[in-house]
C-alpha atoms as a PDB file:
ATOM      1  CA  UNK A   1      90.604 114.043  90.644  1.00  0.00           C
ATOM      2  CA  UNK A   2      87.830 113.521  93.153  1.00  0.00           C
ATOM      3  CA  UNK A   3      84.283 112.360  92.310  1.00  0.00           C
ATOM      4  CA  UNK A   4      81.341 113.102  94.975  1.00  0.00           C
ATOM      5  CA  UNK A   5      77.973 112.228  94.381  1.00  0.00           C
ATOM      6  CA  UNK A   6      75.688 114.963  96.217  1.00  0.00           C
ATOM      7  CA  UNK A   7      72.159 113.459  97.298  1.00  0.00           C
ATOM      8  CA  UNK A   8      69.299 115.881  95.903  1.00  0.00           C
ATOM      9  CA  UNK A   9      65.555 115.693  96.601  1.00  0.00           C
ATOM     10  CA  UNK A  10      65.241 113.955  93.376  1.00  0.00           C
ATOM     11  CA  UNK A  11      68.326 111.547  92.853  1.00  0.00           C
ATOM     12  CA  UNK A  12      72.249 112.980  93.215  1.00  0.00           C
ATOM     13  CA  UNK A  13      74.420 115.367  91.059  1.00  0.00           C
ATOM     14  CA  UNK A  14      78.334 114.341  90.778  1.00  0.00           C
ATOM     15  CA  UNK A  15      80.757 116.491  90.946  1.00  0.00           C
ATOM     16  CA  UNK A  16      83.958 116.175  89.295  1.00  0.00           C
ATOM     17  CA  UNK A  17      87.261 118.146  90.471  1.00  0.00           C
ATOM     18  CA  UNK A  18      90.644 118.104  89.570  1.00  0.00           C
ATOM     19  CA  UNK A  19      92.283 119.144  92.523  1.00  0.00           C
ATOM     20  CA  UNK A  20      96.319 120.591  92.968  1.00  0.00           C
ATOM     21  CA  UNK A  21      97.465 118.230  95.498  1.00  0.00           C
ATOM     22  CA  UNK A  22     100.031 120.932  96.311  1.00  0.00           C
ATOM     23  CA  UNK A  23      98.014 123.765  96.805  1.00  0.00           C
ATOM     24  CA  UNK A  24      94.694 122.339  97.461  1.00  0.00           C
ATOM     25  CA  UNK A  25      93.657 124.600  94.793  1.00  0.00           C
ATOM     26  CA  UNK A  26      90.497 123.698  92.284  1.00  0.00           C
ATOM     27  CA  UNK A  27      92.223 123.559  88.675  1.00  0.00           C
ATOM     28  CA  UNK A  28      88.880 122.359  87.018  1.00  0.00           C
ATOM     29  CA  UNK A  29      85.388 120.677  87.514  1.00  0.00           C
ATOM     30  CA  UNK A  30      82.248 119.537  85.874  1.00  0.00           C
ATOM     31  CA  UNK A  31      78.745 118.609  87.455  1.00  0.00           C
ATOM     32  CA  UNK A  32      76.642 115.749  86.087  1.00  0.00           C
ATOM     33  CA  UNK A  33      73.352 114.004  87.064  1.00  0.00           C
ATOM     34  CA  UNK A  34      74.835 110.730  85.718  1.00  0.00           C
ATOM     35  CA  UNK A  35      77.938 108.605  86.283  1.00  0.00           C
ATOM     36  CA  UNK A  36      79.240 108.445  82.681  1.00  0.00           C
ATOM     37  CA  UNK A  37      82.743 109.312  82.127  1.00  0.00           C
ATOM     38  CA  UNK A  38      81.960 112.297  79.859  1.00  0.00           C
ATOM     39  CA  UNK A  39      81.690 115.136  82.603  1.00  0.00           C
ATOM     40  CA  UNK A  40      85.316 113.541  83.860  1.00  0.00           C
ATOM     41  CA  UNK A  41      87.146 113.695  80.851  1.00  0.00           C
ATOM     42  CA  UNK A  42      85.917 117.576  80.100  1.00  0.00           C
ATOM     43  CA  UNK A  43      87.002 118.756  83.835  1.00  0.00           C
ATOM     44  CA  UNK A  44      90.733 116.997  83.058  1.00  0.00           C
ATOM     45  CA  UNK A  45      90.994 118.187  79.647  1.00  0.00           C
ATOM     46  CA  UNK A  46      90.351 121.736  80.627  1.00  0.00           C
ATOM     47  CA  UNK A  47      92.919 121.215  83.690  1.00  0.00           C
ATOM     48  CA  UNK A  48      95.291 120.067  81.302  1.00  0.00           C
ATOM     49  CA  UNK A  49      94.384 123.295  78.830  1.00  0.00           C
ATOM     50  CA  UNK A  50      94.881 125.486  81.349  1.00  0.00           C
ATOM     51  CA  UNK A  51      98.140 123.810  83.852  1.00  0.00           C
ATOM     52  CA  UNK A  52      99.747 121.701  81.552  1.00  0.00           C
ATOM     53  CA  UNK A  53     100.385 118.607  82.613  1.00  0.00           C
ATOM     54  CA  UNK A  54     101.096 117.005  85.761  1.00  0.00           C
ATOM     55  CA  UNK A  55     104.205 114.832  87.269  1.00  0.00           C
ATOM     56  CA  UNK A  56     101.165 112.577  88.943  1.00  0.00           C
ATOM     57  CA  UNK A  57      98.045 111.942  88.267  1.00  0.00           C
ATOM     58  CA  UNK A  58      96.175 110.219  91.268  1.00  0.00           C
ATOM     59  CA  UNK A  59      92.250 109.373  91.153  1.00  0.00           C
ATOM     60  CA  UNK A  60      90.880 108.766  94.456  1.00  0.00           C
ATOM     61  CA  UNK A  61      87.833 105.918  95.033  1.00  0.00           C
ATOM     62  CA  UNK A  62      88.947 103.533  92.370  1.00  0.00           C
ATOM     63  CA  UNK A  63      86.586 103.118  89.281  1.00  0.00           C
ATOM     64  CA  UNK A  64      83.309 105.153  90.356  1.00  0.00           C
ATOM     65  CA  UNK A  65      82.236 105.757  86.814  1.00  0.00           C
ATOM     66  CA  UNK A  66      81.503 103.965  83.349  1.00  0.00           C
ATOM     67  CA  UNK A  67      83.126 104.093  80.181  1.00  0.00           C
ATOM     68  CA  UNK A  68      83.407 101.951  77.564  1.00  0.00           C
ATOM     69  CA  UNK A  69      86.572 103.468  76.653  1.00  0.00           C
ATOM     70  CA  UNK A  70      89.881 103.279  77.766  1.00  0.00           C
ATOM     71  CA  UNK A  71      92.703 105.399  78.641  1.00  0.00           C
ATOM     72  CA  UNK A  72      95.644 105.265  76.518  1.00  0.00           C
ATOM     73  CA  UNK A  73      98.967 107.536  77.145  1.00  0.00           C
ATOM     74  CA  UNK A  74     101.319 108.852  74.542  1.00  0.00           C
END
């Protein structure tokens, strides 16, 4: 997943996109004006709908948005 913040006229939009390492290819994304974890979560779970999921998950720029969640696996 990769997170970019896009500077507008008023403020930024965030994009969200869960990317195929492999192919480069877009699997999912989600566009926000905010940095809450919500728009995340949507663009993985539809990745994850539609692919299946992965042997590796990777998340580039550490934690660049909020949550007061927290991720479990099972």
């Amino acid at each position: 997943m990769d997170i970019t913040c896009i500077p507008m006229a008023r403020g930024f939009i965030c994009l969200a996109a869960v990317l195929d390492w492999f192919t480069r290819c877009v699997l999912a994304w989600r566009v926000s004006i905010t940095l809450e974890a919500d728009f995340c979560i949507e663009a993985v779970e539809e990745a994850l709908a539609r692919h299946g999921p992965p042997e590796i998950f990777n998340m580039e720029h550490g934690r660049a948005i909020g949550s007061s969640g927290h991720a479990t696996s099972g």
